[in-house]
C-alpha atoms as a PDB file:
ATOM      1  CA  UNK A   1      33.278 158.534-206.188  1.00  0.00           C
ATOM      2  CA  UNK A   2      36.075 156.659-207.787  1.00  0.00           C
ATOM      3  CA  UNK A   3      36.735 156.691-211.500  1.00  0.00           C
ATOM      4  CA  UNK A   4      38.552 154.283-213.269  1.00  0.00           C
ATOM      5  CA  UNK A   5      41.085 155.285-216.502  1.00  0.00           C
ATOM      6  CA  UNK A   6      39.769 158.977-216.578  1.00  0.00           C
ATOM      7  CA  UNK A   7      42.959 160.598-215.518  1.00  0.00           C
ATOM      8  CA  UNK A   8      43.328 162.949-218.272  1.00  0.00           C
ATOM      9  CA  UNK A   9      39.431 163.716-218.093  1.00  0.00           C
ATOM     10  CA  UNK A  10      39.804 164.729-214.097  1.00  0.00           C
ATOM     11  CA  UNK A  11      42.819 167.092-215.392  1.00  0.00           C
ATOM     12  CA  UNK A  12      40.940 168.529-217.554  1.00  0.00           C
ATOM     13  CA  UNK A  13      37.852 169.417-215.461  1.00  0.00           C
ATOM     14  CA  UNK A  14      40.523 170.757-212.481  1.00  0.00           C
ATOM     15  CA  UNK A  15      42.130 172.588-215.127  1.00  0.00           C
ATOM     16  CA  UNK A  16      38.476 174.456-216.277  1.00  0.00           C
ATOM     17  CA  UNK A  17      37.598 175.011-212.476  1.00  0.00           C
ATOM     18  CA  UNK A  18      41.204 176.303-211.798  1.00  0.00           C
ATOM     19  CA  UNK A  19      41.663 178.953-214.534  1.00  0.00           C
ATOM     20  CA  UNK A  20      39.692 182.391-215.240  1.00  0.00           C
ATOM     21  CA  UNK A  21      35.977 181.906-216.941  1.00  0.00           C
ATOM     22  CA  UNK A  22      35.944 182.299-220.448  1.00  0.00           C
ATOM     23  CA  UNK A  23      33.744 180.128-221.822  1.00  0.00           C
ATOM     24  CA  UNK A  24      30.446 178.464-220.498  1.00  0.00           C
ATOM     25  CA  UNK A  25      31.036 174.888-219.773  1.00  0.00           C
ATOM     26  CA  UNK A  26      28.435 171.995-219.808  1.00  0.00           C
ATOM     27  CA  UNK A  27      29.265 168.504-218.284  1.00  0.00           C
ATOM     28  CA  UNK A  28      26.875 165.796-219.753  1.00  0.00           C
ATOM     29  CA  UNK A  29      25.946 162.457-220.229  1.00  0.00           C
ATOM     30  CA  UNK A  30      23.848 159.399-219.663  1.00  0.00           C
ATOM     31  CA  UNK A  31      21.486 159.143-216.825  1.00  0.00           C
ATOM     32  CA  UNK A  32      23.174 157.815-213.528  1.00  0.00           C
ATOM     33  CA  UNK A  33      26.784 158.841-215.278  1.00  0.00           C
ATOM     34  CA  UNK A  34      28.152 160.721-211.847  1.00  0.00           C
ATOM     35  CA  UNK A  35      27.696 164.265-213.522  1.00  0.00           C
ATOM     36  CA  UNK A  36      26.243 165.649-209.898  1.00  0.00           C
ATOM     37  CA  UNK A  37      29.435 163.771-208.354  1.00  0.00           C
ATOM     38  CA  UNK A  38      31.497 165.755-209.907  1.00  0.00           C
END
């Protein structure tokens, strides 16, 4: 899936799935959004 002007928001999710857990981390939005693309 391509996304369009979400550069720093694709950093930020590799940087969560890159680095030790610590926290519990929830991804959400609108129906249809591309949440279970990602």
């Amino acid at each position: 899936m391509e996304f369009f002007n979400r550069e720093s928001e694709k950093e930020e999710i590799l940087n969560i799935l890159k680095t030790e857990p610590q926290l519990i981390n929830f991804i959400y939005g609108p129906i249809n959004s591309g949440k279970t693309t990602l």
